[in-house]
PDB file of N, CA and C in Angstrom:
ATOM      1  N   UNK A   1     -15.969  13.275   0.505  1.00  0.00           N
ATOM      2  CA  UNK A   1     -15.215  12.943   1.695  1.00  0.00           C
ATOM      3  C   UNK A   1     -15.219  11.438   1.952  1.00  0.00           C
ATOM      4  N   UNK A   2     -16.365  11.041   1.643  1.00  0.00           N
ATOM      5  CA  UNK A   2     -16.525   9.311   2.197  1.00  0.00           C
ATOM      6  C   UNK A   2     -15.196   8.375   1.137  1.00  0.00           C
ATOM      7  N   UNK A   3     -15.060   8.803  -0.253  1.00  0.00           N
ATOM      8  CA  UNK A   3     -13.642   8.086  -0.931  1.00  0.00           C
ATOM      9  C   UNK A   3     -12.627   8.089   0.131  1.00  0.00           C
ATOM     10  N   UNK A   4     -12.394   9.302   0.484  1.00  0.00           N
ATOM     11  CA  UNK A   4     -10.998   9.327   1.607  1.00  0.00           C
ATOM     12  C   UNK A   4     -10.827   8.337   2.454  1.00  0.00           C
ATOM     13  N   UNK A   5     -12.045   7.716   3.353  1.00  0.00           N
ATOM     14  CA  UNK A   5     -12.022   6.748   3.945  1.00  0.00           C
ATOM     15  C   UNK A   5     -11.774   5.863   2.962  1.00  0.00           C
ATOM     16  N   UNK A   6     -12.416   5.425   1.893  1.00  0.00           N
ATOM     17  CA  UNK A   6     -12.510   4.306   1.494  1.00  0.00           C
ATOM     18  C   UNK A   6     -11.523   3.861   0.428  1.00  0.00           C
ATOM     19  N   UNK A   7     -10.733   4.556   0.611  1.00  0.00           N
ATOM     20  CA  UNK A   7      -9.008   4.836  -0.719  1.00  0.00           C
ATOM     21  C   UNK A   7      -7.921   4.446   0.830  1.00  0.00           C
ATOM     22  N   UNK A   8      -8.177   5.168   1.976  1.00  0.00           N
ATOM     23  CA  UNK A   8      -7.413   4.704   2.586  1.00  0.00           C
ATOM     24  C   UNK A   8      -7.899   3.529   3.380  1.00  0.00           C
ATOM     25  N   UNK A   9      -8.948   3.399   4.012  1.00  0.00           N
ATOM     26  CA  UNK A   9      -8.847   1.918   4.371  1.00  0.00           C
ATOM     27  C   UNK A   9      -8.766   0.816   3.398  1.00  0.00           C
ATOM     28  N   UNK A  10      -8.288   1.291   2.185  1.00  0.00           N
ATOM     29  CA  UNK A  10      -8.312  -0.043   1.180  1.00  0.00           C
ATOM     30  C   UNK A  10      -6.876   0.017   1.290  1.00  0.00           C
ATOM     31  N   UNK A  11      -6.115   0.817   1.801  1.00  0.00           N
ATOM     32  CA  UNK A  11      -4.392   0.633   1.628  1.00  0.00           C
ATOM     33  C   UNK A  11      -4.043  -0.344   3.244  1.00  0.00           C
ATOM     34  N   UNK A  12      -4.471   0.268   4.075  1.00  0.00           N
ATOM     35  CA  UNK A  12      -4.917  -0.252   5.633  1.00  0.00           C
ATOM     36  C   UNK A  12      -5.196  -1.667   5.792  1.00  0.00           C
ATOM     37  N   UNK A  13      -5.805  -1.963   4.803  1.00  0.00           N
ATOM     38  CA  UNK A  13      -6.145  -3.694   4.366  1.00  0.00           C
ATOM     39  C   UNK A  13      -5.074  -3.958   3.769  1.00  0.00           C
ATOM     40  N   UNK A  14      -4.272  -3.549   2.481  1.00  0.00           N
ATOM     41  CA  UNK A  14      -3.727  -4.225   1.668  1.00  0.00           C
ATOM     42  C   UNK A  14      -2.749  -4.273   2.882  1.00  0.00           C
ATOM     43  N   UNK A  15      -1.752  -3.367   3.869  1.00  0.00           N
ATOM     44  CA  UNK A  15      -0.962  -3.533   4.273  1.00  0.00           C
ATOM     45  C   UNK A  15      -1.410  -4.187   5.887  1.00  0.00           C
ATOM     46  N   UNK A  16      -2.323  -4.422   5.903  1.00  0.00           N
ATOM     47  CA  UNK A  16      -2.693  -5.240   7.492  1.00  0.00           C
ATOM     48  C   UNK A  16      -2.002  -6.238   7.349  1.00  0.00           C
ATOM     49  N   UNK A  17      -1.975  -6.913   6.526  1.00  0.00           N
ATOM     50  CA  UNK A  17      -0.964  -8.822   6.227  1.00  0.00           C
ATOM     51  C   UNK A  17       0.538  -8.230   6.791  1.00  0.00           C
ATOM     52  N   UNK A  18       0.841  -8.833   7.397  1.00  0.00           N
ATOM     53  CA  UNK A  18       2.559  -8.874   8.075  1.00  0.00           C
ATOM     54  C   UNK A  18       3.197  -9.048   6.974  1.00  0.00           C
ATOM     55  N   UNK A  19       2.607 -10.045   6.073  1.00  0.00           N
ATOM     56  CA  UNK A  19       4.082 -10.397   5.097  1.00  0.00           C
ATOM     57  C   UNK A  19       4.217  -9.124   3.921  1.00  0.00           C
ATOM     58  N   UNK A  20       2.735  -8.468   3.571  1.00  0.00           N
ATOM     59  CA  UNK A  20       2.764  -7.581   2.483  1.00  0.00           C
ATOM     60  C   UNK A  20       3.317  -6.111   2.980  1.00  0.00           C
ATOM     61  N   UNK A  21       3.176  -6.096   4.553  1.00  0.00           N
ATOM     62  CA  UNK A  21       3.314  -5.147   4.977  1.00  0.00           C
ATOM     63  C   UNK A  21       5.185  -5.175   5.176  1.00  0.00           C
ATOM     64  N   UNK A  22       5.462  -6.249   5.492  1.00  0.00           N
ATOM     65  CA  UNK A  22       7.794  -6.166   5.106  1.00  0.00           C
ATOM     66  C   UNK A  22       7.751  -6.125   3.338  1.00  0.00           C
ATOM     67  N   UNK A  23       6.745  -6.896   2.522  1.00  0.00           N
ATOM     68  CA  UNK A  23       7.192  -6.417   1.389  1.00  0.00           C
ATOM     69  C   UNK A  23       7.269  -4.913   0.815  1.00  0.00           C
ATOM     70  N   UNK A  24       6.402  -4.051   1.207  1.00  0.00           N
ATOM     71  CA  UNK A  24       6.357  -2.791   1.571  1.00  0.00           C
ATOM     72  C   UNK A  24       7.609  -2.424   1.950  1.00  0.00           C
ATOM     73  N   UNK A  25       8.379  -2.705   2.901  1.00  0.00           N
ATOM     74  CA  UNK A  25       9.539  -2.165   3.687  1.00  0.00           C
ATOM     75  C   UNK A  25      10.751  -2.418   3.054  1.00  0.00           C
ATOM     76  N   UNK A  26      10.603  -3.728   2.401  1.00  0.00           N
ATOM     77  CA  UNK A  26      11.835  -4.446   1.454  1.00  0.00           C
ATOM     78  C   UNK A  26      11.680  -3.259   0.379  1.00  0.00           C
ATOM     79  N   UNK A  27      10.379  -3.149  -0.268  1.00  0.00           N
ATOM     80  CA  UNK A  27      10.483  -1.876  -1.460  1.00  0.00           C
ATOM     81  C   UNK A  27      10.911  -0.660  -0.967  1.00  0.00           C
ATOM     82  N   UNK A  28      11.085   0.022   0.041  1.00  0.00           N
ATOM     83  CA  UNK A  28      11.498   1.055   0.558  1.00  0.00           C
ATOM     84  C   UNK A  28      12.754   1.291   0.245  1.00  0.00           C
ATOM     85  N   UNK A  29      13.591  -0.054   0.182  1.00  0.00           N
ATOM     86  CA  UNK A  29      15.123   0.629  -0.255  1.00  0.00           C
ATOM     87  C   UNK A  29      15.522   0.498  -1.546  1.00  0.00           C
ATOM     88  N   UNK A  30      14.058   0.436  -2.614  1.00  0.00           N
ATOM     89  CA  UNK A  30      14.172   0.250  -4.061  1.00  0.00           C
ATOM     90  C   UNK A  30      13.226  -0.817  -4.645  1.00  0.00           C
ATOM     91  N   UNK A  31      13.271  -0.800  -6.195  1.00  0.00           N
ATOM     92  CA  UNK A  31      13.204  -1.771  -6.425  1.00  0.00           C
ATOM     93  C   UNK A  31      13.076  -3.201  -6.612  1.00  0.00           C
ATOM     94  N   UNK A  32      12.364  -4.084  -6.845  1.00  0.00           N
ATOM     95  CA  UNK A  32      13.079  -5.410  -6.447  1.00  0.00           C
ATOM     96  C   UNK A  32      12.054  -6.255  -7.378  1.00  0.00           C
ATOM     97  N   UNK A  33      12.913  -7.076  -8.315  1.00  0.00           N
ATOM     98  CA  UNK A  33      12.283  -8.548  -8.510  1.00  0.00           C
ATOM     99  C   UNK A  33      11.229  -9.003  -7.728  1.00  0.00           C
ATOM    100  N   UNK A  34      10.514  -9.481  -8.574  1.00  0.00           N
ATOM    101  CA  UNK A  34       9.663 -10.916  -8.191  1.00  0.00           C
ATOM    102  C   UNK A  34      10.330 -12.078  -6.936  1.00  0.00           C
ATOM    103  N   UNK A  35      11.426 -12.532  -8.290  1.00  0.00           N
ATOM    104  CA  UNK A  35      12.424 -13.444  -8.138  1.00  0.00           C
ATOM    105  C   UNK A  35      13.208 -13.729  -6.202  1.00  0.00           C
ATOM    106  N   UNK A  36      13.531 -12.059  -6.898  1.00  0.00           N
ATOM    107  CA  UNK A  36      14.173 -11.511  -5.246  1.00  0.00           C
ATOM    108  C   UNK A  36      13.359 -11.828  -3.581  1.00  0.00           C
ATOM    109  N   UNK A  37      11.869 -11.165  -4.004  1.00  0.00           N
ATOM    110  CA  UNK A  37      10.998 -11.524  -2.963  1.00  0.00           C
ATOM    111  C   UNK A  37      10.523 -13.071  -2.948  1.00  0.00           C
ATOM    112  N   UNK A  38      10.442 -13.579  -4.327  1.00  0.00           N
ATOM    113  CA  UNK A  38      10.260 -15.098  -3.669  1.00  0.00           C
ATOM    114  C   UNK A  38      11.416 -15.971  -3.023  1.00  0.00           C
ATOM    115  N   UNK A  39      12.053 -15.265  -2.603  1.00  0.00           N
ATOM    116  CA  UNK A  39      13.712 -15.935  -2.342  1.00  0.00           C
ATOM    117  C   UNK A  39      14.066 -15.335  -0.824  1.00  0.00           C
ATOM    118  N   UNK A  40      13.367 -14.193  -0.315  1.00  0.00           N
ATOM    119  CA  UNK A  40      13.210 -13.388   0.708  1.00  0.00           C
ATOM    120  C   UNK A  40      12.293 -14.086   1.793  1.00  0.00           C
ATOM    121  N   UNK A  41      11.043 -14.839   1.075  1.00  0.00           N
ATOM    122  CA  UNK A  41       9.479 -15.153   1.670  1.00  0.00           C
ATOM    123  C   UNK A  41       9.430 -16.629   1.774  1.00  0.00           C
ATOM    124  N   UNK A  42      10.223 -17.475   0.921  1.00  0.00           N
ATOM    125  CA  UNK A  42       9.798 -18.889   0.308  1.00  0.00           C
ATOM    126  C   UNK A  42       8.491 -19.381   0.444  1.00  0.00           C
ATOM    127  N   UNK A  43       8.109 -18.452  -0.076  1.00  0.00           N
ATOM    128  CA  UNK A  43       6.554 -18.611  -0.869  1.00  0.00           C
ATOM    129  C   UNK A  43       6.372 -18.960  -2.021  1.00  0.00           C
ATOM    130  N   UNK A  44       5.124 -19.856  -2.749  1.00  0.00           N
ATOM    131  CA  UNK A  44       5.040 -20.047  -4.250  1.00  0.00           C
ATOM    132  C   UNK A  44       4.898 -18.845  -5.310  1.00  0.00           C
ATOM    133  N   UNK A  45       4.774 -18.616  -5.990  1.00  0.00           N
ATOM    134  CA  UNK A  45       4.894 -17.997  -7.264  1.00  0.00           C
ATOM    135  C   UNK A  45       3.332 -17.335  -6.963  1.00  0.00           C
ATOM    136  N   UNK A  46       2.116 -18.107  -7.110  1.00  0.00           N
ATOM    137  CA  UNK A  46       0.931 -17.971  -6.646  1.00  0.00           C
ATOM    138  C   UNK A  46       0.778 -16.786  -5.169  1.00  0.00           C
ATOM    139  N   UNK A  47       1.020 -17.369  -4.439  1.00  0.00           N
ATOM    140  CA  UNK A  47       1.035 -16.887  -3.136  1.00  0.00           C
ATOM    141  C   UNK A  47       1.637 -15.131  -3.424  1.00  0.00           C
ATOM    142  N   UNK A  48       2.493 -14.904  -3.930  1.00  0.00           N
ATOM    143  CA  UNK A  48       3.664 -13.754  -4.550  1.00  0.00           C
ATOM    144  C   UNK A  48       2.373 -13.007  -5.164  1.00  0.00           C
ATOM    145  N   UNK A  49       1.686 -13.528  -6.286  1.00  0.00           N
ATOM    146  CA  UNK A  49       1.019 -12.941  -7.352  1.00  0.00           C
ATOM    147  C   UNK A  49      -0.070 -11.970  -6.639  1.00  0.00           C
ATOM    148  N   UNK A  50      -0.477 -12.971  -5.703  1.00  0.00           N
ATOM    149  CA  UNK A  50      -1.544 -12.549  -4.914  1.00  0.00           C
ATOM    150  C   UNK A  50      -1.354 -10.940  -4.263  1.00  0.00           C
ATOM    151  N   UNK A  51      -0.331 -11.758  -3.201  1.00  0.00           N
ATOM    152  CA  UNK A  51       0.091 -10.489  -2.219  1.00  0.00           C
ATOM    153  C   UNK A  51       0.787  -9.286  -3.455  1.00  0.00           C
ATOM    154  N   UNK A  52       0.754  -9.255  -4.210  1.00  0.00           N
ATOM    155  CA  UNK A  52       1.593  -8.445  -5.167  1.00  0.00           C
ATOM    156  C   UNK A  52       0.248  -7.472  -5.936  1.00  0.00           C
ATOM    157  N   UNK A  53      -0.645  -8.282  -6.297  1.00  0.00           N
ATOM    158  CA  UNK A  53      -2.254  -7.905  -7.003  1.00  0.00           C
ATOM    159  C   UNK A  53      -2.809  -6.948  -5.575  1.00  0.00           C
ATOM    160  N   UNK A  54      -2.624  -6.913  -4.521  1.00  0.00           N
ATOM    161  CA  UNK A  54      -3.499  -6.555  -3.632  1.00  0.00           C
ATOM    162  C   UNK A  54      -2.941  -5.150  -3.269  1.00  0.00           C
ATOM    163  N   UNK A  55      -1.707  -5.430  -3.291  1.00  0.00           N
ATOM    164  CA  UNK A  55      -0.906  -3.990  -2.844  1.00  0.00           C
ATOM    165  C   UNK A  55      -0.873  -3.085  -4.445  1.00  0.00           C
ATOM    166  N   UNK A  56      -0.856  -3.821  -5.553  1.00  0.00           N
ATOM    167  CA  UNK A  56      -0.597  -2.796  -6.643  1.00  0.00           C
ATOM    168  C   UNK A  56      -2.459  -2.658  -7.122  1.00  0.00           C
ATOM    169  N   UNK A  57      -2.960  -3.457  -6.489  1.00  0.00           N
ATOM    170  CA  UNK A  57      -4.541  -2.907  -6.680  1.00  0.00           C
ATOM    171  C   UNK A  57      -4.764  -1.598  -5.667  1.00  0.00           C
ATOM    172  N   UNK A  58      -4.124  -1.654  -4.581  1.00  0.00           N
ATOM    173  CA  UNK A  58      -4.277  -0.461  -3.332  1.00  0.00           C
ATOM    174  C   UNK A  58      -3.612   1.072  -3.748  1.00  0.00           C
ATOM    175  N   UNK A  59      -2.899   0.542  -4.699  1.00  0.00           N
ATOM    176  CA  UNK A  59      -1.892   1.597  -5.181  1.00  0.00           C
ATOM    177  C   UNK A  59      -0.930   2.371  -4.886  1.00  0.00           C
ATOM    178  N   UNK A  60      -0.531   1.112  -4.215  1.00  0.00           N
ATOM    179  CA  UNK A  60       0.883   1.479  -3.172  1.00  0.00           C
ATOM    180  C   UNK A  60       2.299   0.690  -3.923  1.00  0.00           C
ATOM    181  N   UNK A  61       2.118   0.335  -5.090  1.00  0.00           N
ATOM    182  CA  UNK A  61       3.142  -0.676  -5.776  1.00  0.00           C
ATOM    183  C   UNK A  61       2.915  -0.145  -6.790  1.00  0.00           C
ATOM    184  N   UNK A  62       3.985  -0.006  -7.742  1.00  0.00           N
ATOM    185  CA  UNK A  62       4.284  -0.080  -9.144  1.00  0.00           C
ATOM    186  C   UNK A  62       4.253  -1.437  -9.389  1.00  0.00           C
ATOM    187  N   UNK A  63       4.484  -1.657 -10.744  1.00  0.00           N
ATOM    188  CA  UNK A  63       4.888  -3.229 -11.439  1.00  0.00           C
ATOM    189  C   UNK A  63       5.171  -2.749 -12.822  1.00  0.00           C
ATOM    190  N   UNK A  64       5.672  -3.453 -13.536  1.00  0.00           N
ATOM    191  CA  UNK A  64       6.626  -3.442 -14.602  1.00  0.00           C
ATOM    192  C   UNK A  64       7.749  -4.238 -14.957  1.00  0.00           C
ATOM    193  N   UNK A  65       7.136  -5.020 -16.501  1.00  0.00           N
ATOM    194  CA  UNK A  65       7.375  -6.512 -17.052  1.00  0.00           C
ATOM    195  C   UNK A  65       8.961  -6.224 -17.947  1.00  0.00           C
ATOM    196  N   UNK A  66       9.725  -6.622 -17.863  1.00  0.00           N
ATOM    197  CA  UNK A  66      10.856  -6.673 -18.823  1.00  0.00           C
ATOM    198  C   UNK A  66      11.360  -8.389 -18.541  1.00  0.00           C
ATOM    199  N   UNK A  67      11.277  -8.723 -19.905  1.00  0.00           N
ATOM    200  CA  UNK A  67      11.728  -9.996 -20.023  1.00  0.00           C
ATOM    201  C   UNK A  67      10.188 -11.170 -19.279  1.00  0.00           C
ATOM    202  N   UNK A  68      10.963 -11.834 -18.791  1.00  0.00           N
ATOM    203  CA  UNK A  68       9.731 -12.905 -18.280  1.00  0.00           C
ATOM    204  C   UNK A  68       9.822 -12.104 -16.696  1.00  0.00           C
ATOM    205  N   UNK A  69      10.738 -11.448 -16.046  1.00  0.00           N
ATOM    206  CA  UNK A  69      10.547 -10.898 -14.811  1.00  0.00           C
ATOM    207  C   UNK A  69       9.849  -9.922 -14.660  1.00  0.00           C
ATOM    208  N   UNK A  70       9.391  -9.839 -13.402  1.00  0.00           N
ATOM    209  CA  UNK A  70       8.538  -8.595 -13.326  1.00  0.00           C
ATOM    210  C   UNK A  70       9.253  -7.584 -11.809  1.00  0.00           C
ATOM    211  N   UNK A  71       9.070  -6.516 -11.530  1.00  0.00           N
ATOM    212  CA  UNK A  71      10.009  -5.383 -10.806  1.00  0.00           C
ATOM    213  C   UNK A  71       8.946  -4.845 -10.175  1.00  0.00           C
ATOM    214  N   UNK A  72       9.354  -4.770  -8.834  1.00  0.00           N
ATOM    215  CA  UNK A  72       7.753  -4.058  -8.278  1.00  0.00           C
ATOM    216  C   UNK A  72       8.917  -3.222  -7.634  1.00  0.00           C
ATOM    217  N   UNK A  73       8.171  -1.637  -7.458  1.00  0.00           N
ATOM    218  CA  UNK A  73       8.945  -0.205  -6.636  1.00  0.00           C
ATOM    219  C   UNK A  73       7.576   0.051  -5.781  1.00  0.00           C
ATOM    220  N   UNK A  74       7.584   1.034  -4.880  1.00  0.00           N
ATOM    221  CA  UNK A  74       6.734   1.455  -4.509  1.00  0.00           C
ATOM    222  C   UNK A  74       6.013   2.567  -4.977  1.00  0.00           C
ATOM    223  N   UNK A  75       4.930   2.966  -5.162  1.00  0.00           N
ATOM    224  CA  UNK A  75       4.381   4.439  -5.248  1.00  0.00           C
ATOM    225  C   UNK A  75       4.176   5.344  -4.521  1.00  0.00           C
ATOM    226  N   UNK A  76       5.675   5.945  -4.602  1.00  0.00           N
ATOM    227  CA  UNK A  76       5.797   7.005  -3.685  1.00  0.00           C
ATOM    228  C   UNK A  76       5.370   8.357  -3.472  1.00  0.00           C
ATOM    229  N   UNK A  77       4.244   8.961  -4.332  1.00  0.00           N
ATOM    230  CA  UNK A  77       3.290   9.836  -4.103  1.00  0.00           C
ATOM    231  C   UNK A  77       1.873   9.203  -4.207  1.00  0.00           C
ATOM    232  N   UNK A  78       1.702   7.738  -4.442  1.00  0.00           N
ATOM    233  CA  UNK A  78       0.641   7.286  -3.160  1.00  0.00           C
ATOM    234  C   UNK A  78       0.535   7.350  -1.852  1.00  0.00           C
ATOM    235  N   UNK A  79       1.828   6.424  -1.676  1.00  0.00           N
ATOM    236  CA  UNK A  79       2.160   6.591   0.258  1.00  0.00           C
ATOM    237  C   UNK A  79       2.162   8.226   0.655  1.00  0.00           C
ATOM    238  N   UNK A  80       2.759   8.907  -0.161  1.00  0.00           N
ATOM    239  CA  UNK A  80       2.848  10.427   0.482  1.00  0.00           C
ATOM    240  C   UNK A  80       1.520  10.864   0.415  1.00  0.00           C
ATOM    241  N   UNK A  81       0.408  10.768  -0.373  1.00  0.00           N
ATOM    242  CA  UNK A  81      -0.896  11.115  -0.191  1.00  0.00           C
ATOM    243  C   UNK A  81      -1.517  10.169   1.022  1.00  0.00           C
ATOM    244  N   UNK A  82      -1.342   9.388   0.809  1.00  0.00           N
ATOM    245  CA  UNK A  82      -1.771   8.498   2.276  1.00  0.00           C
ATOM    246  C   UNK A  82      -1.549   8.543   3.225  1.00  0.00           C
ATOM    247  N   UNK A  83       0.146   9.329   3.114  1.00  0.00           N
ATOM    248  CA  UNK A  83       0.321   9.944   5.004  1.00  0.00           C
ATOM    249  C   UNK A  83       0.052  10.537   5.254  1.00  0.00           C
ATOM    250  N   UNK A  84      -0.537  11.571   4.139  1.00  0.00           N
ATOM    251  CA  UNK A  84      -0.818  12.954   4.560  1.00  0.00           C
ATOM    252  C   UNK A  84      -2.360  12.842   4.880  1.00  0.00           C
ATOM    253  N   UNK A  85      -3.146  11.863   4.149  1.00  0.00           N
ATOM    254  CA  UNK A  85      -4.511  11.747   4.690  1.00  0.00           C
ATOM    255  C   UNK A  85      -4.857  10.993   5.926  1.00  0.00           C
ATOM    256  N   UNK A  86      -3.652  10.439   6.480  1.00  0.00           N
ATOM    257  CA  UNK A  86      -3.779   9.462   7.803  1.00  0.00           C
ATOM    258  C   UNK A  86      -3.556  10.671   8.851  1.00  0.00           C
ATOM    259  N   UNK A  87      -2.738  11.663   8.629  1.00  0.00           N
ATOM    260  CA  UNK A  87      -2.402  12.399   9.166  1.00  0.00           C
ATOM    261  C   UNK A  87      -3.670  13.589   9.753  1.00  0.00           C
ATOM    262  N   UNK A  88      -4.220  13.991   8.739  1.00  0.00           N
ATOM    263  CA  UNK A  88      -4.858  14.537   8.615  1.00  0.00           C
ATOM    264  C   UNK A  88      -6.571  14.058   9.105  1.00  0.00           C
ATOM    265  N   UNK A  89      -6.830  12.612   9.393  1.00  0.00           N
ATOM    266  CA  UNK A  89      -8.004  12.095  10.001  1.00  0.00           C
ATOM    267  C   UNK A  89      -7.399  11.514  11.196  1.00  0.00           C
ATOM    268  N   UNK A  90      -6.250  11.625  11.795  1.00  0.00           N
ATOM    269  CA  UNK A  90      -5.949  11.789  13.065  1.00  0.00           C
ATOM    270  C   UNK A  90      -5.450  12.848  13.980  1.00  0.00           C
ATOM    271  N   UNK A  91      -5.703  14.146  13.526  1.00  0.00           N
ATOM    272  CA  UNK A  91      -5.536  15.242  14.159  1.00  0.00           C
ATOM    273  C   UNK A  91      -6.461  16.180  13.676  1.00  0.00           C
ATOM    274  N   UNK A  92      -6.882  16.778  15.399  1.00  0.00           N
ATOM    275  CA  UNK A  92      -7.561  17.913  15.732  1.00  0.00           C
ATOM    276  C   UNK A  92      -7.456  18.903  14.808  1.00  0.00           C
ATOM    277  N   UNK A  93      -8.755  19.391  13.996  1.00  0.00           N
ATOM    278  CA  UNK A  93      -8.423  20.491  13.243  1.00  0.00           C
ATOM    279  C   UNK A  93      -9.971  21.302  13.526  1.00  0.00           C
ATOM    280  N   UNK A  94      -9.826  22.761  13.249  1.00  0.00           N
ATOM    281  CA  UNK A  94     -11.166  23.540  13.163  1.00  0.00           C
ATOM    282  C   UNK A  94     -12.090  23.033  12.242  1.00  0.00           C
ATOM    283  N   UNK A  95     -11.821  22.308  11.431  1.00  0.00           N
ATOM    284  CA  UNK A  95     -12.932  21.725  10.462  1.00  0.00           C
ATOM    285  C   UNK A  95     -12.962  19.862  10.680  1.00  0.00           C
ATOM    286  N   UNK A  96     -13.038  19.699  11.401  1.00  0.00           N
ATOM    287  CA  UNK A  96     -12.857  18.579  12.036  1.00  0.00           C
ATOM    288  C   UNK A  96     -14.535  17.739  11.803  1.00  0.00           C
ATOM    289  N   UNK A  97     -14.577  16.854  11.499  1.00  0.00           N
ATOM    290  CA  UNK A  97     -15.864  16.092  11.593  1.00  0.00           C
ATOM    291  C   UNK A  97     -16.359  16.137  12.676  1.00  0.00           C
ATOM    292  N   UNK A  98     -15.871  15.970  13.680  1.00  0.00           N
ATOM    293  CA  UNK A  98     -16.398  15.889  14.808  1.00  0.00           C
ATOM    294  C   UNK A  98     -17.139  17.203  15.381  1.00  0.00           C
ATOM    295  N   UNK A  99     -16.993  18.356  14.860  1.00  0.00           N
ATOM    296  CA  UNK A  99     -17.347  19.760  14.601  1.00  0.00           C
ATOM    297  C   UNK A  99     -18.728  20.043  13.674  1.00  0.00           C
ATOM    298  N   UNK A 100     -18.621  19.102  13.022  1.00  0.00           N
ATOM    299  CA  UNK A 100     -19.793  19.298  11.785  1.00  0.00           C
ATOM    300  C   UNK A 100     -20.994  18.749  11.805  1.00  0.00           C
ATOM    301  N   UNK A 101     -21.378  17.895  12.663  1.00  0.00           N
ATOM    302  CA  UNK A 101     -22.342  17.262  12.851  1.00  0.00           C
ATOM    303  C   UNK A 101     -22.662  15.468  11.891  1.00  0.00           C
ATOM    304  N   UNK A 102     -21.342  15.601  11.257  1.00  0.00           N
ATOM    305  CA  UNK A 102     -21.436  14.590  10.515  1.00  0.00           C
ATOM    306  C   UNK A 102     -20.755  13.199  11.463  1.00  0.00           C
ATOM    307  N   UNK A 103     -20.985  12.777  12.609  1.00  0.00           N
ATOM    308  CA  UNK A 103     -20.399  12.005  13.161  1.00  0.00           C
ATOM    309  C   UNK A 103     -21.535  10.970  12.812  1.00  0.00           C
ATOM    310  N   UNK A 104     -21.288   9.840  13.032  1.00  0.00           N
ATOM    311  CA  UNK A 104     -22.450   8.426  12.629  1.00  0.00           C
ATOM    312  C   UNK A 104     -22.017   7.586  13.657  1.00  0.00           C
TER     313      UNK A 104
END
């Protein structure tokens, strides 16, 4: 049980940043260049790599190299496991932690 927390507050972090969190939203309607988002952000190349390493380390981003560009999508049965576990540690259930004695 303790991964669950710690798989989702690692997505919770990656997307706490405002800017990673619209890049998130920009991927929502597809696809998109590198190129594209550094042209969206006018941010350096660096700065990009970063915020790009953090979200596809969280495992909420694809990536995938053709040519010298690189294409980030989202992972959309990450996020769907992640809503469903946000979902699920914010509502009342009969097996509820708070039921079990495991509260800290």
């Amino acid at each position: 049980m303790e991964s669950i927390y710690i798989d989702t507050a690692k997505i919770l972090k990656a997307i706490s940043d405002p800017k990673r969190l619209r890049i998130v939203d920009m991927l929502s309607c597809g696809e998109l260049c590198g190129c594209e988002l550094l042209e969206a952000f006018h941010i350096t190349q660096p700065t990009l790599s970063h915020d790009m390493k953090v979200l596809i380390e969280a495992g909420i981003v694809n990536d995938r190299r053709e040519g010298k560009n690189t294409f980030y999508s989202l992972n959309q049965d990450r996020l769907a496991a992640f809503k469903n576990t946000l979902h699920e540690i914010t509502t009342s259930k009969a097996n509820c932690i708070c039921h079990s004695g495991e509260r800290r």
